[in-house]
PDB file of N, CA and C in Angstrom:
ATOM      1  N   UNK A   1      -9.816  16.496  -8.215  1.00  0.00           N
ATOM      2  CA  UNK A   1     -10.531  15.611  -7.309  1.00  0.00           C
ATOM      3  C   UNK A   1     -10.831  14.304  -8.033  1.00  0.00           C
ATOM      4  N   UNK A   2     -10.517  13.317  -7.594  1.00  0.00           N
ATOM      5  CA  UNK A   2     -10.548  11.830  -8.095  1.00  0.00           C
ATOM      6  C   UNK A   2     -12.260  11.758  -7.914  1.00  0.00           C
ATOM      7  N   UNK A   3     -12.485  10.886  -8.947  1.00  0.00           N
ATOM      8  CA  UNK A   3     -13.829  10.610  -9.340  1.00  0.00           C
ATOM      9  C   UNK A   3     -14.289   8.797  -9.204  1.00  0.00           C
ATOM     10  N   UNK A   4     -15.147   7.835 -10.009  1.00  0.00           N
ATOM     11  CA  UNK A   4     -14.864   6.805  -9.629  1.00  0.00           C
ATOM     12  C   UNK A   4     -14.016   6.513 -10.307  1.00  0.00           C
ATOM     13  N   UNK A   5     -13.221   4.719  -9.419  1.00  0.00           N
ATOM     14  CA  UNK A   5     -11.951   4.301  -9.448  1.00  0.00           C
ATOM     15  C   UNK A   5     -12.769   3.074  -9.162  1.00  0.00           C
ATOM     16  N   UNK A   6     -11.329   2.252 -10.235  1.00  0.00           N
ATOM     17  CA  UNK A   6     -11.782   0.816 -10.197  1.00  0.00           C
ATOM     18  C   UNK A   6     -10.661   0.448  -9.657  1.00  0.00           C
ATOM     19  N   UNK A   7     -11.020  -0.784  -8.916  1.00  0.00           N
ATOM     20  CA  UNK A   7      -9.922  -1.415  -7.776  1.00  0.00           C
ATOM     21  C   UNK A   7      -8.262  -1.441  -8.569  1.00  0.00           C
ATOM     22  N   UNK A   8      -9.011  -1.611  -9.745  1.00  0.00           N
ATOM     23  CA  UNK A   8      -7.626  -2.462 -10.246  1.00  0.00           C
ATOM     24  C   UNK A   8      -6.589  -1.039 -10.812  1.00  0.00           C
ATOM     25  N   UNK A   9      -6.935   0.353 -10.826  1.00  0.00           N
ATOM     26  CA  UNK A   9      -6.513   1.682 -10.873  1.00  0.00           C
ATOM     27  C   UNK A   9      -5.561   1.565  -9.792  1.00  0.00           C
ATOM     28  N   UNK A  10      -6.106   1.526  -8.588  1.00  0.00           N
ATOM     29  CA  UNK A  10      -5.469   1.884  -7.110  1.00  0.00           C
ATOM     30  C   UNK A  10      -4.343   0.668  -7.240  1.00  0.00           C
ATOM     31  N   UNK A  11      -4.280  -0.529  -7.555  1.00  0.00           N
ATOM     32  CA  UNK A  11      -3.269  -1.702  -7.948  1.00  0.00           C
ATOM     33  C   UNK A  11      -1.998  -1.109  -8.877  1.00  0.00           C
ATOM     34  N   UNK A  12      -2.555  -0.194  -9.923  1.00  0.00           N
ATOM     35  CA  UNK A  12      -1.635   0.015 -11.067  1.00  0.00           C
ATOM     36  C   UNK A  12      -0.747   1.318 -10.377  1.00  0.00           C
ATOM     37  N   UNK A  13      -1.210   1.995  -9.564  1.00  0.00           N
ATOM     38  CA  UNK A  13      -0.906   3.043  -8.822  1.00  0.00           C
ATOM     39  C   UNK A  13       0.113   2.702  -7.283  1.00  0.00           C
ATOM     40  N   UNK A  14      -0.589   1.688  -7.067  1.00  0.00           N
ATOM     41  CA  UNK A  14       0.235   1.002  -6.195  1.00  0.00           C
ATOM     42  C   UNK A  14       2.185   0.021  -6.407  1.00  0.00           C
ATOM     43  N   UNK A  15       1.598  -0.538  -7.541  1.00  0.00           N
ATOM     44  CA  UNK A  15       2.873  -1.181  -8.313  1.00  0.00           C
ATOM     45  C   UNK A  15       3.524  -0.670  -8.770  1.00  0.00           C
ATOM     46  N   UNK A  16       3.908   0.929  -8.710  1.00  0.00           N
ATOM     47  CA  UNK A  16       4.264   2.513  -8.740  1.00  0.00           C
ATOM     48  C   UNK A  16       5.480   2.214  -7.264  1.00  0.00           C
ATOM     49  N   UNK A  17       5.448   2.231  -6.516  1.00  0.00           N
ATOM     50  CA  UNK A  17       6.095   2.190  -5.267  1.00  0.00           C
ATOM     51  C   UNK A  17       6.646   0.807  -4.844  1.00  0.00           C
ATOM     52  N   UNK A  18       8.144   1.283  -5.270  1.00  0.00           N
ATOM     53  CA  UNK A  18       8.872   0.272  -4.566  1.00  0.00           C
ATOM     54  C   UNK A  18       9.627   0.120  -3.129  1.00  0.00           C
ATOM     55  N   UNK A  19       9.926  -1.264  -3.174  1.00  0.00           N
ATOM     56  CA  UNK A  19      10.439  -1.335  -1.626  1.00  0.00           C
ATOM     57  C   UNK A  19      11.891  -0.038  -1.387  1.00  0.00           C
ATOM     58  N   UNK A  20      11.647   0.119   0.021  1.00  0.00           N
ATOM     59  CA  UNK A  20      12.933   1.158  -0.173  1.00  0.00           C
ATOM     60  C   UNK A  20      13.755   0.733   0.388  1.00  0.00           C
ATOM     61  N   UNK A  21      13.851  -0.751   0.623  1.00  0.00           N
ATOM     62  CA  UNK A  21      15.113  -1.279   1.188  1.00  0.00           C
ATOM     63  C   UNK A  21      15.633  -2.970  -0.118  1.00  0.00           C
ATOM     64  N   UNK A  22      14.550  -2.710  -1.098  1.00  0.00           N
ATOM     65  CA  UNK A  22      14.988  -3.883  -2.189  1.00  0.00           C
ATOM     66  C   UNK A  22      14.099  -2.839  -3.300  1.00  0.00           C
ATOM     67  N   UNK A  23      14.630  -2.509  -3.985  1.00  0.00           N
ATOM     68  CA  UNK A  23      14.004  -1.025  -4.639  1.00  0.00           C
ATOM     69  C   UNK A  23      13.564  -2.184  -6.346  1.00  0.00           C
ATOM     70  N   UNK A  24      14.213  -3.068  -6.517  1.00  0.00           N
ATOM     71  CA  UNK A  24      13.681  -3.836  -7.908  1.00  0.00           C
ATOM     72  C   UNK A  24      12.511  -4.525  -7.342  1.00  0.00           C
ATOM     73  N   UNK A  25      11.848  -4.880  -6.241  1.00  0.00           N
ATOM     74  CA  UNK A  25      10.476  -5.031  -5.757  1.00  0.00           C
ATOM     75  C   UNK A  25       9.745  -3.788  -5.516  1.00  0.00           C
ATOM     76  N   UNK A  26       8.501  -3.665  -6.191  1.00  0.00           N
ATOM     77  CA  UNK A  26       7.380  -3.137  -5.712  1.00  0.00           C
ATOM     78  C   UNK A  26       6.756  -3.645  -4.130  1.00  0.00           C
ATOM     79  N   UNK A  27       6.000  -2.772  -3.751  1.00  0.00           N
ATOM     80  CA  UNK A  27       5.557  -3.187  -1.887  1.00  0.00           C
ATOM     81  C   UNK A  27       4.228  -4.253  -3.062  1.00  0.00           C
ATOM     82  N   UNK A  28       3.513  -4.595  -3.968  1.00  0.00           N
ATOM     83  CA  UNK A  28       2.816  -5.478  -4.370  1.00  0.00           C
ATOM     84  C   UNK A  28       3.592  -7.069  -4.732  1.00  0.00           C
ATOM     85  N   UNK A  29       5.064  -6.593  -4.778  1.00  0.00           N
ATOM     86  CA  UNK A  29       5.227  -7.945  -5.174  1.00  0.00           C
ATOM     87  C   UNK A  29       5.645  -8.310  -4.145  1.00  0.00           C
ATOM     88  N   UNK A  30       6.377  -7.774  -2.986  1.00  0.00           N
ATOM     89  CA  UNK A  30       6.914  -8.017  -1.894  1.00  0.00           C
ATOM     90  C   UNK A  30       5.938  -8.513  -1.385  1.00  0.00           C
ATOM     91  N   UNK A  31       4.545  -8.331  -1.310  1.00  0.00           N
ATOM     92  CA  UNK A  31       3.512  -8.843  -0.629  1.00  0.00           C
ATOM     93  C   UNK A  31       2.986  -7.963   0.427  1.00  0.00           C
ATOM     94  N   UNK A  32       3.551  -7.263   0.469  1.00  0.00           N
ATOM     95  CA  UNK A  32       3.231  -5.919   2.122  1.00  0.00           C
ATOM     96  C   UNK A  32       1.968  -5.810   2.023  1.00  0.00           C
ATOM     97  N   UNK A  33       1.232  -4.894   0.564  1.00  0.00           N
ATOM     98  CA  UNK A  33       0.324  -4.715   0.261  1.00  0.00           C
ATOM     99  C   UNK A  33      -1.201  -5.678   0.842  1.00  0.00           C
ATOM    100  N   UNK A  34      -1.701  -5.690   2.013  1.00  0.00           N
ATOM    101  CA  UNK A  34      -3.031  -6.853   2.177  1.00  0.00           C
ATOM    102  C   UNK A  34      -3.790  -6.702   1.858  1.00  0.00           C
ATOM    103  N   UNK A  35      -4.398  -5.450   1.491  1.00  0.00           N
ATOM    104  CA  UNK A  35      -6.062  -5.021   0.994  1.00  0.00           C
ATOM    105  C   UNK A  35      -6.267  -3.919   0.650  1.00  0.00           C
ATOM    106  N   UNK A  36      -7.200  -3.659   0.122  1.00  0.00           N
ATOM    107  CA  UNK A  36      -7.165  -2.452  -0.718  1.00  0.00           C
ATOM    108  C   UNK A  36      -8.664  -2.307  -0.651  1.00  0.00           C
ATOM    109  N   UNK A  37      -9.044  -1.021  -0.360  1.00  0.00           N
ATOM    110  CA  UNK A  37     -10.784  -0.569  -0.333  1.00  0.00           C
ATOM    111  C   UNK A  37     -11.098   0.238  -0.696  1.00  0.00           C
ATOM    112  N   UNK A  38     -11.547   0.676  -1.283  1.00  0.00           N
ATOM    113  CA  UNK A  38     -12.543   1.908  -1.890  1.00  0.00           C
ATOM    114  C   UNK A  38     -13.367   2.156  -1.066  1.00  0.00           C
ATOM    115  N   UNK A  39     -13.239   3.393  -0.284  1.00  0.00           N
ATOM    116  CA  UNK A  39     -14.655   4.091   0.575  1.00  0.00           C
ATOM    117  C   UNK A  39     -15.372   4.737  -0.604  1.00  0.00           C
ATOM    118  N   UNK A  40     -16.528   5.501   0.080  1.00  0.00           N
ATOM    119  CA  UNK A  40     -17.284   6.284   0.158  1.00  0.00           C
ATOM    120  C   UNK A  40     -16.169   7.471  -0.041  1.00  0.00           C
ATOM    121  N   UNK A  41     -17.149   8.985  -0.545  1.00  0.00           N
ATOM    122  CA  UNK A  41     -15.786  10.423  -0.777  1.00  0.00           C
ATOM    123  C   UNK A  41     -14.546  10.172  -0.997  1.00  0.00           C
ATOM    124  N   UNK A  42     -14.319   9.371  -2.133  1.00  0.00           N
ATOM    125  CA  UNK A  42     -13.100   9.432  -2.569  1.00  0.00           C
ATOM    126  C   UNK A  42     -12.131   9.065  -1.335  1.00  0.00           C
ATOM    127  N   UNK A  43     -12.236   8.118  -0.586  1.00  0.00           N
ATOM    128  CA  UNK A  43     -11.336   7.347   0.217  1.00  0.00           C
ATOM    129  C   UNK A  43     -11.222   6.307  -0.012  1.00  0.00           C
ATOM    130  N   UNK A  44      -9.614   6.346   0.091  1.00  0.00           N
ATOM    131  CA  UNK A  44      -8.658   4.606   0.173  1.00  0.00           C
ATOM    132  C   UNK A  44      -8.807   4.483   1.702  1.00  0.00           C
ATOM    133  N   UNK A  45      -8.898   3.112   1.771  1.00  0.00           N
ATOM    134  CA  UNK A  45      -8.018   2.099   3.271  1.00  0.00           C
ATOM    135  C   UNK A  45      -7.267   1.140   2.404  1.00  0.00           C
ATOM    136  N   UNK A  46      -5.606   1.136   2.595  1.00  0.00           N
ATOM    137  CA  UNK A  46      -4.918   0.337   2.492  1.00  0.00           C
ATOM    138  C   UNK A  46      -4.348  -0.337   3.428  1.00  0.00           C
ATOM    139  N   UNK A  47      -4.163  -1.851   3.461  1.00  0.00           N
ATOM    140  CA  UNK A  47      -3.818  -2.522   4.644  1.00  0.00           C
ATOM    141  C   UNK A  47      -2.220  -3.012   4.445  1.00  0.00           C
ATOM    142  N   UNK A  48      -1.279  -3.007   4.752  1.00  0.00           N
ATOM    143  CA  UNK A  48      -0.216  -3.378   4.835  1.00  0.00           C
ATOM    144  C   UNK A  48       0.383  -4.294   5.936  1.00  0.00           C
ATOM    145  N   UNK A  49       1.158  -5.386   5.738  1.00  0.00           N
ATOM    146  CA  UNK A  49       1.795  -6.024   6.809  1.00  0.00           C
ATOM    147  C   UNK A  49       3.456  -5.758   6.730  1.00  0.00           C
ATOM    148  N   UNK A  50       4.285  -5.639   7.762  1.00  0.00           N
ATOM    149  CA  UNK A  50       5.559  -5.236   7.317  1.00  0.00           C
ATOM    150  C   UNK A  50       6.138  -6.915   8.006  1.00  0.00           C
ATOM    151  N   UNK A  51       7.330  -7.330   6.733  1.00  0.00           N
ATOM    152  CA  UNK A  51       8.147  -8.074   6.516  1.00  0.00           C
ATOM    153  C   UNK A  51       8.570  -8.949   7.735  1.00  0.00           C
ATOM    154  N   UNK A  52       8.601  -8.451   8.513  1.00  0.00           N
ATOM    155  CA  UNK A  52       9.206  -8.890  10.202  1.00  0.00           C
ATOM    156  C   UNK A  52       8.520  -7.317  11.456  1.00  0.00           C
ATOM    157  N   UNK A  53       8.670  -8.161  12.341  1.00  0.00           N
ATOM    158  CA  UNK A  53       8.239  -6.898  13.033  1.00  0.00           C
ATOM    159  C   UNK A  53       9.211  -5.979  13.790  1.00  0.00           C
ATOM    160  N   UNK A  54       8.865  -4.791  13.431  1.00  0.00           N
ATOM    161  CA  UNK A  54      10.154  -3.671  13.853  1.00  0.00           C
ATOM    162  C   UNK A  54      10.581  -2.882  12.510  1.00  0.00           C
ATOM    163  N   UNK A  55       9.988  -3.501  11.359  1.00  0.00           N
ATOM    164  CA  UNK A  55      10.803  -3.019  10.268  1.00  0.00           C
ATOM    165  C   UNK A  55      10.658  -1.531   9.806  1.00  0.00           C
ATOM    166  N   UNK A  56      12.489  -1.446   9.804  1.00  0.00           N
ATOM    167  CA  UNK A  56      12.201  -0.053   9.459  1.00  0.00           C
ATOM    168  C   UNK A  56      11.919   1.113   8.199  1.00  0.00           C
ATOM    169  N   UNK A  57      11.500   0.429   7.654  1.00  0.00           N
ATOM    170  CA  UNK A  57      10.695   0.931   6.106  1.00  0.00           C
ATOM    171  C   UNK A  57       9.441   1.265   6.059  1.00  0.00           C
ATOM    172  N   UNK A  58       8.783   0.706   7.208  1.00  0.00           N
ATOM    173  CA  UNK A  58       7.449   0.831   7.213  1.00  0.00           C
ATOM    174  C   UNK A  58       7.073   2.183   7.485  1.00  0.00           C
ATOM    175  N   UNK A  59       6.970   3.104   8.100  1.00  0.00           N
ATOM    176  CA  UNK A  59       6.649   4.297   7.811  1.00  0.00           C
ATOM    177  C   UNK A  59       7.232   5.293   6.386  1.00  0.00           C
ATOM    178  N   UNK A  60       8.335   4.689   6.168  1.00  0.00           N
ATOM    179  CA  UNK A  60       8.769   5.197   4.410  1.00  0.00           C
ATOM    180  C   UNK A  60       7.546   4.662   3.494  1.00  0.00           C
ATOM    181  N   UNK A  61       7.156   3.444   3.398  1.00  0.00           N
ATOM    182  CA  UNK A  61       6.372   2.881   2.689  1.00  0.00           C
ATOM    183  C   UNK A  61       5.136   3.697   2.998  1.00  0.00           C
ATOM    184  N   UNK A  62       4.225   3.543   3.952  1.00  0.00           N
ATOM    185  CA  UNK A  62       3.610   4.328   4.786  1.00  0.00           C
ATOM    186  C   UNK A  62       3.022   6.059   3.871  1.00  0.00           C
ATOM    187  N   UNK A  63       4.376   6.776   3.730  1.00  0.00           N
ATOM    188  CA  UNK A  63       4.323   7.663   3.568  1.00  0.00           C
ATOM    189  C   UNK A  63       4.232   7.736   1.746  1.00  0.00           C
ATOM    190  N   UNK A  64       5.243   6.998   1.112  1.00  0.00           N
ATOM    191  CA  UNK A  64       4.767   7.109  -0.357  1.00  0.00           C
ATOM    192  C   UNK A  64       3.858   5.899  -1.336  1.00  0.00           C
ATOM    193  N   UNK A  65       2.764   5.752  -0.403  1.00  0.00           N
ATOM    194  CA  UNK A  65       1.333   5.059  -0.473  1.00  0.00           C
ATOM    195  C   UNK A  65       0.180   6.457  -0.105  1.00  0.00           C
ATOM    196  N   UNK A  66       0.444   7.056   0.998  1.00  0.00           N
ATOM    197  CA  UNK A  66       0.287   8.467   0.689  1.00  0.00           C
ATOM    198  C   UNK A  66      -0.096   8.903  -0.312  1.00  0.00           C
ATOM    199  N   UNK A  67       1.029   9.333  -0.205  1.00  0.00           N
ATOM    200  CA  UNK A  67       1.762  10.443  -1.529  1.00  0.00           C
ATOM    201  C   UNK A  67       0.929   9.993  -2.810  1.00  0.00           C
ATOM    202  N   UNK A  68       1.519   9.044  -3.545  1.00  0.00           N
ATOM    203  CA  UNK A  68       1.015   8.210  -4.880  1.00  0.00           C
ATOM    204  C   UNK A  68      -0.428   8.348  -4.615  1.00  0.00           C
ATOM    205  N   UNK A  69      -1.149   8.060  -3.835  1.00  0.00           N
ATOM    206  CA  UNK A  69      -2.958   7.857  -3.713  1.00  0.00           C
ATOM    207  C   UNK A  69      -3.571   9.209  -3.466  1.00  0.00           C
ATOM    208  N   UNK A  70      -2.654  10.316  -2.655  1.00  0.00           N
ATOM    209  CA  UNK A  70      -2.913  11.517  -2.530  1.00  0.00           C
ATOM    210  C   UNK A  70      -2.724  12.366  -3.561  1.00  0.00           C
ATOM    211  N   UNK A  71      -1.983  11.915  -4.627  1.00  0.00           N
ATOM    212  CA  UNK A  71      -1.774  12.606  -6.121  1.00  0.00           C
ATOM    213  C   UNK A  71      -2.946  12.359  -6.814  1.00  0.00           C
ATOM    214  N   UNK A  72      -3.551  11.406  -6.654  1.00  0.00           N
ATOM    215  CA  UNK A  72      -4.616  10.869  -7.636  1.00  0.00           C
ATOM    216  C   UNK A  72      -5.723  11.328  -6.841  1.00  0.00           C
ATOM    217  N   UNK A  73      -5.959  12.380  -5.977  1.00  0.00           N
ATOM    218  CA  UNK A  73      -7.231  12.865  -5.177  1.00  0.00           C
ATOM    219  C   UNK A  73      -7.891  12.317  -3.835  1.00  0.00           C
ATOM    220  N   UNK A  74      -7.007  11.239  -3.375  1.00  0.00           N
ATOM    221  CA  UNK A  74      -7.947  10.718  -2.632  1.00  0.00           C
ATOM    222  C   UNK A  74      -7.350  10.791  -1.554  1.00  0.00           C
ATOM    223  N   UNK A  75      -8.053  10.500  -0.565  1.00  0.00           N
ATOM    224  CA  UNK A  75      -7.960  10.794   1.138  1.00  0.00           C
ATOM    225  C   UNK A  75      -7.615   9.510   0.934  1.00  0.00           C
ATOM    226  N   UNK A  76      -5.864   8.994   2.281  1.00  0.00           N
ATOM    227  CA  UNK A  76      -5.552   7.671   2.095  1.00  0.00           C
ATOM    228  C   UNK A  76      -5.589   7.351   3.387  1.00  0.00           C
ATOM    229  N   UNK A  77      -6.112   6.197   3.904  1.00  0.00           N
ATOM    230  CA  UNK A  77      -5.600   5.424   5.560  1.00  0.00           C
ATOM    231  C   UNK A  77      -4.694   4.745   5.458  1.00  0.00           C
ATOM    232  N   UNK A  78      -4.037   4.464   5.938  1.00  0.00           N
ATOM    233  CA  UNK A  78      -3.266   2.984   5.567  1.00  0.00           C
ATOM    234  C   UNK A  78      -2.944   2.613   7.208  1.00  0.00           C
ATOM    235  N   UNK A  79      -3.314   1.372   7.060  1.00  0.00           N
ATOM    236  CA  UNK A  79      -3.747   0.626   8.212  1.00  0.00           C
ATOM    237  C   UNK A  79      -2.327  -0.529   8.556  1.00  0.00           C
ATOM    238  N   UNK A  80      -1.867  -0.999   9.594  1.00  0.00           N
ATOM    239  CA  UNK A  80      -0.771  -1.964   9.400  1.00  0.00           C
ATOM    240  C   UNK A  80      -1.368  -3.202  10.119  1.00  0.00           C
ATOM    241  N   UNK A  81      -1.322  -4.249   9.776  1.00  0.00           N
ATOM    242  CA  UNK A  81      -1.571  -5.433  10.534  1.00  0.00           C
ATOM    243  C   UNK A  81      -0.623  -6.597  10.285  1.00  0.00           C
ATOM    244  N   UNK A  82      -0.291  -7.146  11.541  1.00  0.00           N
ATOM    245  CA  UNK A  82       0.948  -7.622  11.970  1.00  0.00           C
ATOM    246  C   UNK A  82      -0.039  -9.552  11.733  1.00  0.00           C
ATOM    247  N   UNK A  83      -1.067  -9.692  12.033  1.00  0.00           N
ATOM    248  CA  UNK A  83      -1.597 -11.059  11.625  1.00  0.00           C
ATOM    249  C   UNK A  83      -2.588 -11.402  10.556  1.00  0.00           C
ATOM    250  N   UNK A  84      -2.575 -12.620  10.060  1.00  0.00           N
ATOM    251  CA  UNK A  84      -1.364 -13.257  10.127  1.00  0.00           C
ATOM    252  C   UNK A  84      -0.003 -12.356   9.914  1.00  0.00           C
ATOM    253  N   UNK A  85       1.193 -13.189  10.468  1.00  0.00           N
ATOM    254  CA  UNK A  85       2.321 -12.216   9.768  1.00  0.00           C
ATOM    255  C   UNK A  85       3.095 -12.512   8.054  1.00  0.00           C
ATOM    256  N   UNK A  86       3.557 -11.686   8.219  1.00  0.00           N
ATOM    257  CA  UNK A  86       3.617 -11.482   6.725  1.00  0.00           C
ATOM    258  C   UNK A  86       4.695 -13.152   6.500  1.00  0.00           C
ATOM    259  N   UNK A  87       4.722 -13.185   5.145  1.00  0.00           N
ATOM    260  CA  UNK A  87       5.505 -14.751   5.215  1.00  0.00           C
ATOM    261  C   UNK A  87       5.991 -14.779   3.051  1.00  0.00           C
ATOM    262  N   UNK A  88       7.014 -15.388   3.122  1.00  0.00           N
ATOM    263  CA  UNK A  88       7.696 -15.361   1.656  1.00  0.00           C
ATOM    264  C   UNK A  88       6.717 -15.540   0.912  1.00  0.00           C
ATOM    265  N   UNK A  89       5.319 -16.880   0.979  1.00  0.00           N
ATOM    266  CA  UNK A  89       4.488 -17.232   0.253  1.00  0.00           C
ATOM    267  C   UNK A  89       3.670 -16.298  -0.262  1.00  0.00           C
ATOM    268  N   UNK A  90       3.969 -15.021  -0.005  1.00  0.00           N
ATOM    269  CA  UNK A  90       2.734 -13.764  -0.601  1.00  0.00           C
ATOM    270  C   UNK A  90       3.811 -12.791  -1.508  1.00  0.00           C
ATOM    271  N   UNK A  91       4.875 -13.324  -1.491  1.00  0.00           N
ATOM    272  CA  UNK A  91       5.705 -12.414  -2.847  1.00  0.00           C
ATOM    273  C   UNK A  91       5.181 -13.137  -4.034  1.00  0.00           C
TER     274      UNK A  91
END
């Protein structure tokens, strides 16, 4: 069971998972990644925006943001938000 966590843990854990359609990007450098929260009981909310809309990686991504945050103990949300939309200037 994950205990406290400093933001910048869930970052190093995150930069763990790359894109699965440009696999030498991480979803942090790609920019997908929008926010990152620490709840209360060992819960993440991660916010993600996907690349264009329709894209089909986003539930792959989705799922091993999961995975990776669910290894380390914690209950994960991950949330998608389409605005602003995502744009090159956040790689």
């Amino acid at each position: 069971m994950a205990t406290a966590v400093h933001i910048s843990n869930v970052y190093e854990w995150l930069e763990e998972i790359h894109d699965p359609e440009i696999p030498v990007l991480s979803l942090l450098d790609l920019g997908v990644i929008r926010k990152v929260e620490i709840l209360a009981d060992n819960k993440l909310e991660i916010t993600i925006t996907p690349t264009y809309s329709g894209c089909p990686a986003m539930d792959t991504m989705e799922r091993e943001i999961r995975e990776r945050l669910t290894a380390e103990g914690f209950e994960v949300s991950v949330l998608t938000s389409i605005s602003p939309a995502w744009t090159t200037d956040w790689m």
